[in-house]
Every structure is written in C-alpha cells, then in structure tokens.
PDB file of N, CA and C in Angstrom:
ATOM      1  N   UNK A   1     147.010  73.673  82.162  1.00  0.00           N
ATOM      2  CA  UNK A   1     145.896  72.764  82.057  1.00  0.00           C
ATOM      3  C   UNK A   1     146.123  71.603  83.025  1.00  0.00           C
ATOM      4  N   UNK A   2     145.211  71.713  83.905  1.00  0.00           N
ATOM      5  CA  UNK A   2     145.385  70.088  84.754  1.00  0.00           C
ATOM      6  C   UNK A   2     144.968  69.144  83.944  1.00  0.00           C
ATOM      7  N   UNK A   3     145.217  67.723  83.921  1.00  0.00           N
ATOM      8  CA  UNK A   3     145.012  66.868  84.038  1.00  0.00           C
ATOM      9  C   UNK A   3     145.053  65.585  85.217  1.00  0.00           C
ATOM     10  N   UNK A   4     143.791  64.981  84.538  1.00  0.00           N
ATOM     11  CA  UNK A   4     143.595  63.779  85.694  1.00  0.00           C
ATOM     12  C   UNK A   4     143.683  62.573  85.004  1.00  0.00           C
ATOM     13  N   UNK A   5     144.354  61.471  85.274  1.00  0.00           N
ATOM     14  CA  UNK A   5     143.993  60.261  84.741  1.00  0.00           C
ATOM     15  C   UNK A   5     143.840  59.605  85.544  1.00  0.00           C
ATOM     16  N   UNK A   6     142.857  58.634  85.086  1.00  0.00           N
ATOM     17  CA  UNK A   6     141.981  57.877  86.210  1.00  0.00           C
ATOM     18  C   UNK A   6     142.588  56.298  85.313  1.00  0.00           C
ATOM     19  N   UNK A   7     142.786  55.059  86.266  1.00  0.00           N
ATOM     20  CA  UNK A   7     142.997  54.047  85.637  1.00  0.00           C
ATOM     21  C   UNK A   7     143.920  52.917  86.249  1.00  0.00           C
ATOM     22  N   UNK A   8     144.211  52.149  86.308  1.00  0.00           N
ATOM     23  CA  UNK A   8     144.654  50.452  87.250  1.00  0.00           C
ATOM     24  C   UNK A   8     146.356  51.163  86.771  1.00  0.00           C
ATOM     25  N   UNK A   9     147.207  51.150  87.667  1.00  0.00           N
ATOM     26  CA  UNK A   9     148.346  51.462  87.101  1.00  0.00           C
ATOM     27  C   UNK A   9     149.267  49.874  86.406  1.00  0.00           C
ATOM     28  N   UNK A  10     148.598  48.949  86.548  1.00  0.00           N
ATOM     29  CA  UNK A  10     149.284  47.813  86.293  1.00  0.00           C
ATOM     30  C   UNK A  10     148.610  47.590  84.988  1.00  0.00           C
ATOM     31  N   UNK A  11     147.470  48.556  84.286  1.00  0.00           N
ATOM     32  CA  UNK A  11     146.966  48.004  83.004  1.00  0.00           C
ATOM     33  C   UNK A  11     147.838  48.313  81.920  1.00  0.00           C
ATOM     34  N   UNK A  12     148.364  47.765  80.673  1.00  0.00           N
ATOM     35  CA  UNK A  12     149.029  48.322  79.709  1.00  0.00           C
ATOM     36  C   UNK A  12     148.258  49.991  78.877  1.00  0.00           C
ATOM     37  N   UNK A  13     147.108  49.335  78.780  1.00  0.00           N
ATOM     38  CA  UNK A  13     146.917  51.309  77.930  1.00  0.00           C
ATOM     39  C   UNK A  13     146.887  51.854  79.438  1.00  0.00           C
ATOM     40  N   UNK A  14     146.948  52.001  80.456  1.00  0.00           N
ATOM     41  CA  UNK A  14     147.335  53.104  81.626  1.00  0.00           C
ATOM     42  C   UNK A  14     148.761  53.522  81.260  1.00  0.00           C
ATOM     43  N   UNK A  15     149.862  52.373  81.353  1.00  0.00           N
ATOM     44  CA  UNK A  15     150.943  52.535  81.154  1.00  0.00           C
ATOM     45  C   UNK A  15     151.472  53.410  80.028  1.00  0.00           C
ATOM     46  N   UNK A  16     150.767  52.720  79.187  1.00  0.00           N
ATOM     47  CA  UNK A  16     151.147  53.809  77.605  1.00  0.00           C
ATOM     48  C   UNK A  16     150.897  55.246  77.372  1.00  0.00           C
ATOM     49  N   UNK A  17     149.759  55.396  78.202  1.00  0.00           N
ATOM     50  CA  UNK A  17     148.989  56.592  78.346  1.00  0.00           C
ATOM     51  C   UNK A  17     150.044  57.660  79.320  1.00  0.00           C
ATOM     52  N   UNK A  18     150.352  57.147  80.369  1.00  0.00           N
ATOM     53  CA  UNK A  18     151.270  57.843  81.301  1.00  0.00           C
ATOM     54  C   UNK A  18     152.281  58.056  80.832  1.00  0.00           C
ATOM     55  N   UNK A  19     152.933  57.214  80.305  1.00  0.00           N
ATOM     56  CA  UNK A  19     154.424  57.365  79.824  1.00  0.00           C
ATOM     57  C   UNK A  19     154.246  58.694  78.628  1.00  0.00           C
ATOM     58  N   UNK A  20     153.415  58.466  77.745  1.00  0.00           N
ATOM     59  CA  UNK A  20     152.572  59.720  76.438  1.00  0.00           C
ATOM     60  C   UNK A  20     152.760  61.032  77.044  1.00  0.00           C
ATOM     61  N   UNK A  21     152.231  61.162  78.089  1.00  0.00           N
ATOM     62  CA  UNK A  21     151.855  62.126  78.987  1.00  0.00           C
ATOM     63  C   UNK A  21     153.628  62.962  79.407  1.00  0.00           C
ATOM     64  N   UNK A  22     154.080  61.731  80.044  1.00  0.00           N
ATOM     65  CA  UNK A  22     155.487  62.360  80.205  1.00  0.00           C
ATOM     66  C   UNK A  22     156.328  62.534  78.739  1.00  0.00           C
ATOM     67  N   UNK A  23     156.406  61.646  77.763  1.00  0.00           N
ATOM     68  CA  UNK A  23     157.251  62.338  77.048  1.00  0.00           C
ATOM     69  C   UNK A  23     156.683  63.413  75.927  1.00  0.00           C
ATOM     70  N   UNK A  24     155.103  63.899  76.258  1.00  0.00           N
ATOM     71  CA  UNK A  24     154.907  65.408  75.863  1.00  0.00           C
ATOM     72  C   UNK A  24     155.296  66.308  76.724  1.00  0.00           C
ATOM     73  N   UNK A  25     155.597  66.132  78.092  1.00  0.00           N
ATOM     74  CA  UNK A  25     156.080  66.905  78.981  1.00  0.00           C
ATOM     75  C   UNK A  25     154.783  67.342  79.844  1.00  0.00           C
ATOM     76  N   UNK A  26     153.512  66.539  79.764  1.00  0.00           N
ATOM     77  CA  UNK A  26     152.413  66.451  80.536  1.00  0.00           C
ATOM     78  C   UNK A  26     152.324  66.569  81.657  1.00  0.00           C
ATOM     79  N   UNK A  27     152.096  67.730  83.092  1.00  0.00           N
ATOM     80  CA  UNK A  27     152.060  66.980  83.822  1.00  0.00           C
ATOM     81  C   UNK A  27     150.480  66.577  84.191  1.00  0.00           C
ATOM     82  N   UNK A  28     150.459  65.196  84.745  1.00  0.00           N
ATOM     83  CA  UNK A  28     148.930  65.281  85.266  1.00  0.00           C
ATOM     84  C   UNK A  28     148.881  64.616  86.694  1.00  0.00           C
ATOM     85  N   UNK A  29     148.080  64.477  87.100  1.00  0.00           N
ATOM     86  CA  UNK A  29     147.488  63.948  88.318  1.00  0.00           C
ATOM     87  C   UNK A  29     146.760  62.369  88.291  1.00  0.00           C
ATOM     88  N   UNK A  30     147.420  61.517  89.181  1.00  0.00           N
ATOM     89  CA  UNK A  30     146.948  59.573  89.073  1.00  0.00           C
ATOM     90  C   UNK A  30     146.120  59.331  90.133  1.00  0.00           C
ATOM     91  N   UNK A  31     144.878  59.063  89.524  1.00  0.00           N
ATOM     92  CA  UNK A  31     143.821  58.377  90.234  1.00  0.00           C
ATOM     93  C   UNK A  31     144.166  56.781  89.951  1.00  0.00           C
ATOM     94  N   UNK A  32     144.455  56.533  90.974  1.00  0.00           N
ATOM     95  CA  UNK A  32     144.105  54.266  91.302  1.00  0.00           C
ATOM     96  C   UNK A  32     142.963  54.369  91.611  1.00  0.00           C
ATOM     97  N   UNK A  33     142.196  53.946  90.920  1.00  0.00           N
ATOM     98  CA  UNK A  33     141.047  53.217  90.878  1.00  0.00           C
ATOM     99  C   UNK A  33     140.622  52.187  92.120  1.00  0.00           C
ATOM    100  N   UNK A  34     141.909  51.078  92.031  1.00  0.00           N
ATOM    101  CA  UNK A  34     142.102  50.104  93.135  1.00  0.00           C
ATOM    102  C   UNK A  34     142.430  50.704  94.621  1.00  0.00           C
ATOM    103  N   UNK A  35     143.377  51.807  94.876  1.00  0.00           N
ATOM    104  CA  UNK A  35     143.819  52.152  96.096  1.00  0.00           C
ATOM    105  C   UNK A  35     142.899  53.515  96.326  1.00  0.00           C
ATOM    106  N   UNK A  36     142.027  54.164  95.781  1.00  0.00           N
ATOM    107  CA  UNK A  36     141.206  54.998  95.638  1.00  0.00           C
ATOM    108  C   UNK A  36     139.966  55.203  95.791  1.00  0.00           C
ATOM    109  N   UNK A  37     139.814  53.995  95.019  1.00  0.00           N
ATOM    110  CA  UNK A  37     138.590  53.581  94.366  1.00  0.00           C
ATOM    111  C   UNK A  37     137.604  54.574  93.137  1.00  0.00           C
ATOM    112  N   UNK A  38     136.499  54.759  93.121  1.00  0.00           N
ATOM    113  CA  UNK A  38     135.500  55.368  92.016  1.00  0.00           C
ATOM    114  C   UNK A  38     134.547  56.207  92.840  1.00  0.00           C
ATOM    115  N   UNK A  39     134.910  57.392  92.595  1.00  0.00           N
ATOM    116  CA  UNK A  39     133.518  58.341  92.511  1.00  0.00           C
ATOM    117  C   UNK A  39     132.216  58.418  91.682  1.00  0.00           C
ATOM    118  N   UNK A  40     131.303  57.512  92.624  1.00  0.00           N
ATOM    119  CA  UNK A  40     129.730  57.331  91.273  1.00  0.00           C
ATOM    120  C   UNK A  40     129.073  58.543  91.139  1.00  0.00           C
ATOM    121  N   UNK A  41     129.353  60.128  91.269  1.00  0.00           N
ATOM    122  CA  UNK A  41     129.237  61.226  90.542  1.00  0.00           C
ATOM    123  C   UNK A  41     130.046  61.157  89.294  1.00  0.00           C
ATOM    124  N   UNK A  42     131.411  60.902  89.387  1.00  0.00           N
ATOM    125  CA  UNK A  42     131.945  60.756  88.358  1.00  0.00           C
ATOM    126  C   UNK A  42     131.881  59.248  86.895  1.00  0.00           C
ATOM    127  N   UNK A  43     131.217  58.728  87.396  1.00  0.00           N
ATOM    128  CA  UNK A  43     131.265  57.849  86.566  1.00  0.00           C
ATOM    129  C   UNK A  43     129.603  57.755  85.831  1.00  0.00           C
ATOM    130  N   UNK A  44     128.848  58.596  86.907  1.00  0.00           N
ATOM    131  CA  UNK A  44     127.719  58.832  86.059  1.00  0.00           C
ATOM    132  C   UNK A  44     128.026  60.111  85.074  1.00  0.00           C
ATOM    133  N   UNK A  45     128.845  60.909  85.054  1.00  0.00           N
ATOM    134  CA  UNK A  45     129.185  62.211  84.083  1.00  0.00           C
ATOM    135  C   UNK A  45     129.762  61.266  83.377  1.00  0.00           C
ATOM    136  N   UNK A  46     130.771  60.370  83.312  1.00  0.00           N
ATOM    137  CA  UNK A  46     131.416  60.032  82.315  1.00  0.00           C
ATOM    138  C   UNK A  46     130.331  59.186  81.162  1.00  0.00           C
ATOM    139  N   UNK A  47     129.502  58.933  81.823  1.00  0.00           N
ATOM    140  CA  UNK A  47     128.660  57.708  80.876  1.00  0.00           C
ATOM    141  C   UNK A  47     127.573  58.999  80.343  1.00  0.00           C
ATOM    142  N   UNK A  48     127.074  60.137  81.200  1.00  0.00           N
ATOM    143  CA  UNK A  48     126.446  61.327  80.828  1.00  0.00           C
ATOM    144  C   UNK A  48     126.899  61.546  79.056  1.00  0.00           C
ATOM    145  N   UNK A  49     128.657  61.818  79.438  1.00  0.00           N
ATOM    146  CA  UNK A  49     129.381  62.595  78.311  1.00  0.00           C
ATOM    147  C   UNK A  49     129.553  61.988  77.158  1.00  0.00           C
ATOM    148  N   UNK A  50     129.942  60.530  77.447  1.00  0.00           N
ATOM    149  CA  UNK A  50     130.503  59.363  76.305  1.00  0.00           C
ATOM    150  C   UNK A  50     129.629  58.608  75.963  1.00  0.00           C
ATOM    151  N   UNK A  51     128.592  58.238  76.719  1.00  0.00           N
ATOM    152  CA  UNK A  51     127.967  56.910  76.845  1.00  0.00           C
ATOM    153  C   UNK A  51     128.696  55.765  77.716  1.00  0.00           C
ATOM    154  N   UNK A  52     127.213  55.241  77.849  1.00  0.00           N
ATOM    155  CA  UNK A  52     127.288  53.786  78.203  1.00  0.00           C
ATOM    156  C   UNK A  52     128.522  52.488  77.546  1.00  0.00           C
ATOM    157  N   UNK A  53     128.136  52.677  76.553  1.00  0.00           N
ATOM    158  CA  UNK A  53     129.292  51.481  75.829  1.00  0.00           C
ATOM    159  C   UNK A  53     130.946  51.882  75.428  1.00  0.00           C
ATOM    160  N   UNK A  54     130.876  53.146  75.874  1.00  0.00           N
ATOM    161  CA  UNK A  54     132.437  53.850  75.837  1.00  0.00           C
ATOM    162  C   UNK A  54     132.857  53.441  76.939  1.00  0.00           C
ATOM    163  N   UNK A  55     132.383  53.818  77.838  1.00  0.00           N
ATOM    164  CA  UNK A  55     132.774  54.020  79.706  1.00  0.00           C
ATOM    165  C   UNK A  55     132.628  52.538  80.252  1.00  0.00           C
ATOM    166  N   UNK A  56     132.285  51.407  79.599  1.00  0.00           N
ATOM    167  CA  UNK A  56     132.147  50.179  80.293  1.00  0.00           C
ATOM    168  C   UNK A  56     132.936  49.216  79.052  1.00  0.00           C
ATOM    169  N   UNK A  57     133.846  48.628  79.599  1.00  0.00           N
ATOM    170  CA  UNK A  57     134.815  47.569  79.149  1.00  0.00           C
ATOM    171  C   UNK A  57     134.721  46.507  79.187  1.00  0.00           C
ATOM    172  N   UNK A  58     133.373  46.117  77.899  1.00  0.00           N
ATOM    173  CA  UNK A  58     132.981  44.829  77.494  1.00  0.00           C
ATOM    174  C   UNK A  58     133.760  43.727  77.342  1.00  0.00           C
ATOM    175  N   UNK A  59     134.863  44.053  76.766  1.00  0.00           N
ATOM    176  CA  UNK A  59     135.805  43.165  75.964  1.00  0.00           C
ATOM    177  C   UNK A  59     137.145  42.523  76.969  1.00  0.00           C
ATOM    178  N   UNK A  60     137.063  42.644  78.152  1.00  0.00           N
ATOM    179  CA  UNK A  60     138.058  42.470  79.252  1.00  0.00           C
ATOM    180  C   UNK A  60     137.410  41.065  79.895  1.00  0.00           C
ATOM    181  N   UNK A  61     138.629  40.495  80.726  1.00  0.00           N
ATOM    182  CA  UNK A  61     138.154  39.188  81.135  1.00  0.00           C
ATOM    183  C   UNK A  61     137.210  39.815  82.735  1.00  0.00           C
ATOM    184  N   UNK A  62     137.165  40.993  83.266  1.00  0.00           N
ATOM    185  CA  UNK A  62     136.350  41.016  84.158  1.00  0.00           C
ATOM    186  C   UNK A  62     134.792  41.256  83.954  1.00  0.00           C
ATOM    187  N   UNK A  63     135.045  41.691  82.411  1.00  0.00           N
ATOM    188  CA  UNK A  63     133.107  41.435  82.164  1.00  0.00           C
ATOM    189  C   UNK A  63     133.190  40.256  81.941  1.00  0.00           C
ATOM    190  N   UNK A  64     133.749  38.919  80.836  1.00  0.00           N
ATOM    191  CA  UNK A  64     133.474  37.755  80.763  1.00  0.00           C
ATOM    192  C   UNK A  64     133.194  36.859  81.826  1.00  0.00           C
ATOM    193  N   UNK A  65     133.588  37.675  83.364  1.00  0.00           N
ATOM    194  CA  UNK A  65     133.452  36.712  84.094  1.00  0.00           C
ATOM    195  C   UNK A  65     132.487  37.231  85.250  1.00  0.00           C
ATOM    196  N   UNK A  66     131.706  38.100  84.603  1.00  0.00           N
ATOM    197  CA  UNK A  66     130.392  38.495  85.224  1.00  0.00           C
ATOM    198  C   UNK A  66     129.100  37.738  84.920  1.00  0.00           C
ATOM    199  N   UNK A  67     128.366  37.859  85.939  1.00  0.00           N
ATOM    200  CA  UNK A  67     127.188  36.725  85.986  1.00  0.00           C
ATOM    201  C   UNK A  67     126.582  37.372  84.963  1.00  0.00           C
ATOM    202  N   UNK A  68     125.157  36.702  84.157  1.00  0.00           N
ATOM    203  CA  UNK A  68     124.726  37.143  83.234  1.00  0.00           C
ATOM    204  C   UNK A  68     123.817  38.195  84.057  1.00  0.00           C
ATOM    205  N   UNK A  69     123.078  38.376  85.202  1.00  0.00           N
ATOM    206  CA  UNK A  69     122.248  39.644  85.994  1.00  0.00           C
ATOM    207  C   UNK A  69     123.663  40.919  85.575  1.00  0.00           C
ATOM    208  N   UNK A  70     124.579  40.478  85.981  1.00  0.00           N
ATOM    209  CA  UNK A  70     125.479  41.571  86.332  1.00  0.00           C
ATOM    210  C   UNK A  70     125.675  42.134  84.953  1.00  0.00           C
ATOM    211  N   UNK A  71     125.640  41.165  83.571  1.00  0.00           N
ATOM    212  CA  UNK A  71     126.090  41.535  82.269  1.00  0.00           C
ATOM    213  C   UNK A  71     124.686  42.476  81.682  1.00  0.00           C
ATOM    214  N   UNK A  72     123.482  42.015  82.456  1.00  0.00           N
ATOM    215  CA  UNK A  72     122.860  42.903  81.994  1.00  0.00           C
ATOM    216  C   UNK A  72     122.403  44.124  82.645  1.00  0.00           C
ATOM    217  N   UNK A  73     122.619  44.412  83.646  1.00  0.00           N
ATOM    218  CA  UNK A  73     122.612  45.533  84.856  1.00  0.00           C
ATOM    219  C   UNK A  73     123.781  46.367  83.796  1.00  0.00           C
ATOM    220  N   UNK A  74     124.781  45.867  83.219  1.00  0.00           N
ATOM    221  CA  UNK A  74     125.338  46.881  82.661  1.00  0.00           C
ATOM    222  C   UNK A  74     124.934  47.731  81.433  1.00  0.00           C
ATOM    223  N   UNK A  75     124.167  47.268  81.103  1.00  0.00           N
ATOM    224  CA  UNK A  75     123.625  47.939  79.820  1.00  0.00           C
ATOM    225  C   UNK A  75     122.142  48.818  80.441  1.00  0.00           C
ATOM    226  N   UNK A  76     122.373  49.464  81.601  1.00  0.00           N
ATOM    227  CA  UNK A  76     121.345  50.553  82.061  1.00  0.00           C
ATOM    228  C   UNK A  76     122.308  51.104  82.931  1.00  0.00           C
ATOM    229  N   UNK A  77     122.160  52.242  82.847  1.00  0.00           N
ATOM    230  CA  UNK A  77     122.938  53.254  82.837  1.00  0.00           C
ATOM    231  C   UNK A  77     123.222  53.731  84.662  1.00  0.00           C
ATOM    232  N   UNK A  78     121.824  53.452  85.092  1.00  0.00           N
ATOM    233  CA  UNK A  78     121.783  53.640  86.368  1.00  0.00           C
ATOM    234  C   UNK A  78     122.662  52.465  87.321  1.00  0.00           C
ATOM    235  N   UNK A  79     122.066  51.570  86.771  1.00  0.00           N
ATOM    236  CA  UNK A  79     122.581  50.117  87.387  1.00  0.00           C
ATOM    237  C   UNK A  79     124.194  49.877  87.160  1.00  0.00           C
ATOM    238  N   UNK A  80     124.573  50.509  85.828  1.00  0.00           N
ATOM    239  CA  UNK A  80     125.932  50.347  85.546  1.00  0.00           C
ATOM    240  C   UNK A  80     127.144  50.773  86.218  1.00  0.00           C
ATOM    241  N   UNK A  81     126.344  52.196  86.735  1.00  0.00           N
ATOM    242  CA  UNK A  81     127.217  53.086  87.836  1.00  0.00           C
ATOM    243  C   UNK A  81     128.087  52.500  88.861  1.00  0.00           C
ATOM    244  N   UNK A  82     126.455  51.793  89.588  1.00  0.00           N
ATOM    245  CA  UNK A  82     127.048  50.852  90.997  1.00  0.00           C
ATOM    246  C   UNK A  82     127.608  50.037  90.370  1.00  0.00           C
ATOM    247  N   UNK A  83     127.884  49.490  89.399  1.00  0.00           N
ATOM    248  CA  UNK A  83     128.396  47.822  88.915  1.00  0.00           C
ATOM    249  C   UNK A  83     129.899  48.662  88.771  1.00  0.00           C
ATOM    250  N   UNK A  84     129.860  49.691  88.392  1.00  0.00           N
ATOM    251  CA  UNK A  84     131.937  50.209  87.623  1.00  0.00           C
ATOM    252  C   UNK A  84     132.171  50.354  89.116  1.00  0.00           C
ATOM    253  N   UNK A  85     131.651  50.896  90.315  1.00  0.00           N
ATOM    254  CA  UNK A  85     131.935  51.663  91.509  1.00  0.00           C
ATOM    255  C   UNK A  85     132.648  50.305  91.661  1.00  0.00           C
ATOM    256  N   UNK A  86     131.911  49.157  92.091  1.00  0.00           N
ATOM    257  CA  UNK A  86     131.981  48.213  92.779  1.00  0.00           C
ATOM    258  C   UNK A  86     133.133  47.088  92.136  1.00  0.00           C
ATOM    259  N   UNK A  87     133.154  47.313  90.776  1.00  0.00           N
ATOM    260  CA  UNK A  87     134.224  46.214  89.762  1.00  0.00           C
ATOM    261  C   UNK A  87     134.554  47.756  88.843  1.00  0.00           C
ATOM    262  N   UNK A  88     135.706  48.364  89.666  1.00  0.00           N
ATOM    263  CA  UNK A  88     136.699  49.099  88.610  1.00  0.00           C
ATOM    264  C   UNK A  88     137.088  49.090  87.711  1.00  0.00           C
ATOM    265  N   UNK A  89     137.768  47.867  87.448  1.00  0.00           N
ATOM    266  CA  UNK A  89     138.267  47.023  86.140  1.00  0.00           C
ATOM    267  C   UNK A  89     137.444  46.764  85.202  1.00  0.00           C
ATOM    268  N   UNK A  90     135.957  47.233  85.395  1.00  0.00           N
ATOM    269  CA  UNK A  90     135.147  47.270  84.281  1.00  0.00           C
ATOM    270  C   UNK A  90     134.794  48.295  83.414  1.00  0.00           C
ATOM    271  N   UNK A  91     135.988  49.561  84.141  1.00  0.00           N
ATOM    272  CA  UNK A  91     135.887  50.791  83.441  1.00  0.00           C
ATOM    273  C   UNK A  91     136.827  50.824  82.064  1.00  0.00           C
ATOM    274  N   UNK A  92     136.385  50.791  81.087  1.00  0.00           N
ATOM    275  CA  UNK A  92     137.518  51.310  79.923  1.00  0.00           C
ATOM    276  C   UNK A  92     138.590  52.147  80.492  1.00  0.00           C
ATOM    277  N   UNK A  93     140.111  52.080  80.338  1.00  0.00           N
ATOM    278  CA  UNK A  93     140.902  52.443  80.778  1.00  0.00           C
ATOM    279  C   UNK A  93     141.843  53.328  79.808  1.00  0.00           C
ATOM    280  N   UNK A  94     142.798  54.259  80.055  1.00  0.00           N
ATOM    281  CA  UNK A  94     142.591  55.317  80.874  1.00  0.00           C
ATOM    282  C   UNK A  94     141.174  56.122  80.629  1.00  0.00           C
ATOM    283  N   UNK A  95     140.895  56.635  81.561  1.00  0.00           N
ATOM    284  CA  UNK A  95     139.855  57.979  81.784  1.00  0.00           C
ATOM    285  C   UNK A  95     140.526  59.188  82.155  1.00  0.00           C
ATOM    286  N   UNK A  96     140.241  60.429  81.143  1.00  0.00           N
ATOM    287  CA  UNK A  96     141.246  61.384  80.841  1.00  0.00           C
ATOM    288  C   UNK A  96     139.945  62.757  81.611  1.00  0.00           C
ATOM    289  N   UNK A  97     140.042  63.456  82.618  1.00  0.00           N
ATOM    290  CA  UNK A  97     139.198  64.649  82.903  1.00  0.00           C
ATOM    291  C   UNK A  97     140.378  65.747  82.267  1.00  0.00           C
ATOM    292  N   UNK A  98     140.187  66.764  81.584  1.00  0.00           N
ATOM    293  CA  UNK A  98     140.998  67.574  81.178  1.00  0.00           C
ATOM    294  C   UNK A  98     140.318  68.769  80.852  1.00  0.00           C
ATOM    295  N   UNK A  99     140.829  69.913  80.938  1.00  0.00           N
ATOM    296  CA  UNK A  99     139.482  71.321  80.440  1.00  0.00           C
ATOM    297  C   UNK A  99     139.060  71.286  79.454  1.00  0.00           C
ATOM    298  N   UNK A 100     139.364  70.641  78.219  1.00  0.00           N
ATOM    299  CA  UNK A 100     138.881  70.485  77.176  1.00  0.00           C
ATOM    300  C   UNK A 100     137.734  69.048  76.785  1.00  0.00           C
ATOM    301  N   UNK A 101     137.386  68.403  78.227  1.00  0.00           N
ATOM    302  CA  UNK A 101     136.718  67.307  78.338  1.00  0.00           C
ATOM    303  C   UNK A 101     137.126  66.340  78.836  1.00  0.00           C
ATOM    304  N   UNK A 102     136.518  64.828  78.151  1.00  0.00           N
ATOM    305  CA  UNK A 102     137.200  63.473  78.708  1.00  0.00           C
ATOM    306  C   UNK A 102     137.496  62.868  77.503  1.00  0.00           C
ATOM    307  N   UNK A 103     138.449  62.018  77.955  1.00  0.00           N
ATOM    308  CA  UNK A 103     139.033  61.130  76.930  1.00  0.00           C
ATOM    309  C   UNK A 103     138.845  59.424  77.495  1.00  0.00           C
ATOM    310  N   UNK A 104     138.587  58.798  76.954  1.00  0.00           N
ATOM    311  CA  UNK A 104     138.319  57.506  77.447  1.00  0.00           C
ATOM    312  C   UNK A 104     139.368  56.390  76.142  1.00  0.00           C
ATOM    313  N   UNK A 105     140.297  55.624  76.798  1.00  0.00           N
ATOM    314  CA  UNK A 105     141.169  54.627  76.481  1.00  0.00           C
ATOM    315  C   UNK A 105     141.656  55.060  75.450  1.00  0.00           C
ATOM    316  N   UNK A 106     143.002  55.383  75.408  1.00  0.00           N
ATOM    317  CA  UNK A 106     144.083  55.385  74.793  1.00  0.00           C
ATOM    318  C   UNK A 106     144.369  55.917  73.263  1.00  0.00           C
ATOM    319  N   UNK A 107     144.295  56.595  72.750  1.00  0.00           N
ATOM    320  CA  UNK A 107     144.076  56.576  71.121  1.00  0.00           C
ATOM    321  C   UNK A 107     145.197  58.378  71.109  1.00  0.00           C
ATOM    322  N   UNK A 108     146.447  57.655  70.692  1.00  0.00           N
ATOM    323  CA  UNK A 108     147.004  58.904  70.452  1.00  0.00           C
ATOM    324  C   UNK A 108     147.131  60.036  69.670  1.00  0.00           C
ATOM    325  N   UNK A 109     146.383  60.184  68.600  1.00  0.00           N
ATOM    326  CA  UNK A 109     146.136  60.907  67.829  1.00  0.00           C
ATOM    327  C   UNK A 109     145.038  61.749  68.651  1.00  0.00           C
ATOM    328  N   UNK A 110     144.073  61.324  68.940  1.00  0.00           N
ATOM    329  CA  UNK A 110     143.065  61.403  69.140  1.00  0.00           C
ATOM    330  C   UNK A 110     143.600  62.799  70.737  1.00  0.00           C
ATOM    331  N   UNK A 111     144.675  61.891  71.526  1.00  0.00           N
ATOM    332  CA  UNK A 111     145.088  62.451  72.654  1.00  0.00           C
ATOM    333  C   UNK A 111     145.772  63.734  72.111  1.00  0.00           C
ATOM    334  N   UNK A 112     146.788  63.872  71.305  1.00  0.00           N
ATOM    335  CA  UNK A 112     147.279  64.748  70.464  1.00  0.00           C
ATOM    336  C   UNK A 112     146.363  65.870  70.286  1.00  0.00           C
ATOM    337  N   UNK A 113     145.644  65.934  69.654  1.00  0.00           N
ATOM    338  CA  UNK A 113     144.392  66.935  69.003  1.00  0.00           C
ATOM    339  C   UNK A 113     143.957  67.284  70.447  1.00  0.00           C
ATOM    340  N   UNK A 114     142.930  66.819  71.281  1.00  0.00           N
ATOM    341  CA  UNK A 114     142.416  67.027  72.304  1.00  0.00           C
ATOM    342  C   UNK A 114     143.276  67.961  73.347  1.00  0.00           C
ATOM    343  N   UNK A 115     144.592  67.483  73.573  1.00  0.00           N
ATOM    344  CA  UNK A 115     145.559  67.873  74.697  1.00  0.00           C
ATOM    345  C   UNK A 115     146.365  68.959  74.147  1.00  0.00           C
ATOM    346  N   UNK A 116     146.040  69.478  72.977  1.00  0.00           N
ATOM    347  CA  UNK A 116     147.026  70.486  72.656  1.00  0.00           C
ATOM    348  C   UNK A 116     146.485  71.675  73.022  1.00  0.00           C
TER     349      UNK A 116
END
C-alpha cells in the first residue's frame, strides 16, 4: 500500500503522524507543502471527499490572521481552493492519500483502523 503524506514538516501533528508511520513500520512518501507546494486538483478532491470544514484549518494562527474577505472566501469551496494553494498552512495537517482513502489530521485510532 503506498502512502502519501502531505503536510509542513515543522508542524507537531506532521511530526507525530510520521514518526506513527515509522514505528508501524509504514513506509510512505513526504509531500512539503512549503518546498512543493499544493496541487489545486488535489485539494479540490480533498474538500470533494471530507468537506470544506475538515480540509481548512480554522483554528490555527494563519486563519486568525486572515483578512475578513479572505475568512470568508474560505467558506466556498471554489474560492477556498485558491486560498489553501496560496496559504498552505491553512490546510488541516497531516493529509493522508492512501488506497483505502484520505485521512485528514492526526487521530490514531482512527489511523489504526483505516491503515490496516
């Protein structure tokens, strides 16, 4: 099974998530976000699969410090795309592509069940 994780390698749930990964004996594949950047095919499937309010990371200081146009461009789906392309760090972190689907931020149980 490949895996991909997509996600800031300096964020803590990236970190936790990767390290998870290795001591199940995971291997997967690291998308940087920052040195990479975002595929807006992919981030419109992800908001397709999860939604809107899964795939966008309200609760981080890079939405608090979005203009209020920009805070509400995020809550449409189209508009939101270009807004994650353009401010990465506004993606909920990690983003898991795996054959059995996506996984969006960190929840090990959750990773457990899914990845087995």
């Amino acid at each position: 099974m490949t895996i991909h994780l997509y996600g800031i390698p300096n964020c803590d749930s990236v970190r936790k998530a990767r390290k998870w990964l290795e001591a199940e004996g995971r291997d997967h594949v690291f998308h940087d976000f920052k040195k990479e950047g975002v595929d807006p095919a992919k981030v419109k499937a992800w908001i397709a699969t999860k939604g809107l309010d899964v795939v966008v990371n309200r609760r981080g200081t890079t939405f608090r410090k979005l203009s209020e146009g920009d805070k509400v461009a995020s809550q449409d789906s189209h508009s939101a795309v270009a807004l994650l392309v353009q401010r990465p760090s506004l993606i909920k972190r990690p983003v898991v592509e795996h054959e059995g689907g996506i996984l969006i931020g960190f929840k090990e149980n959750e990773w457990s069940q899914s990845l087995s």
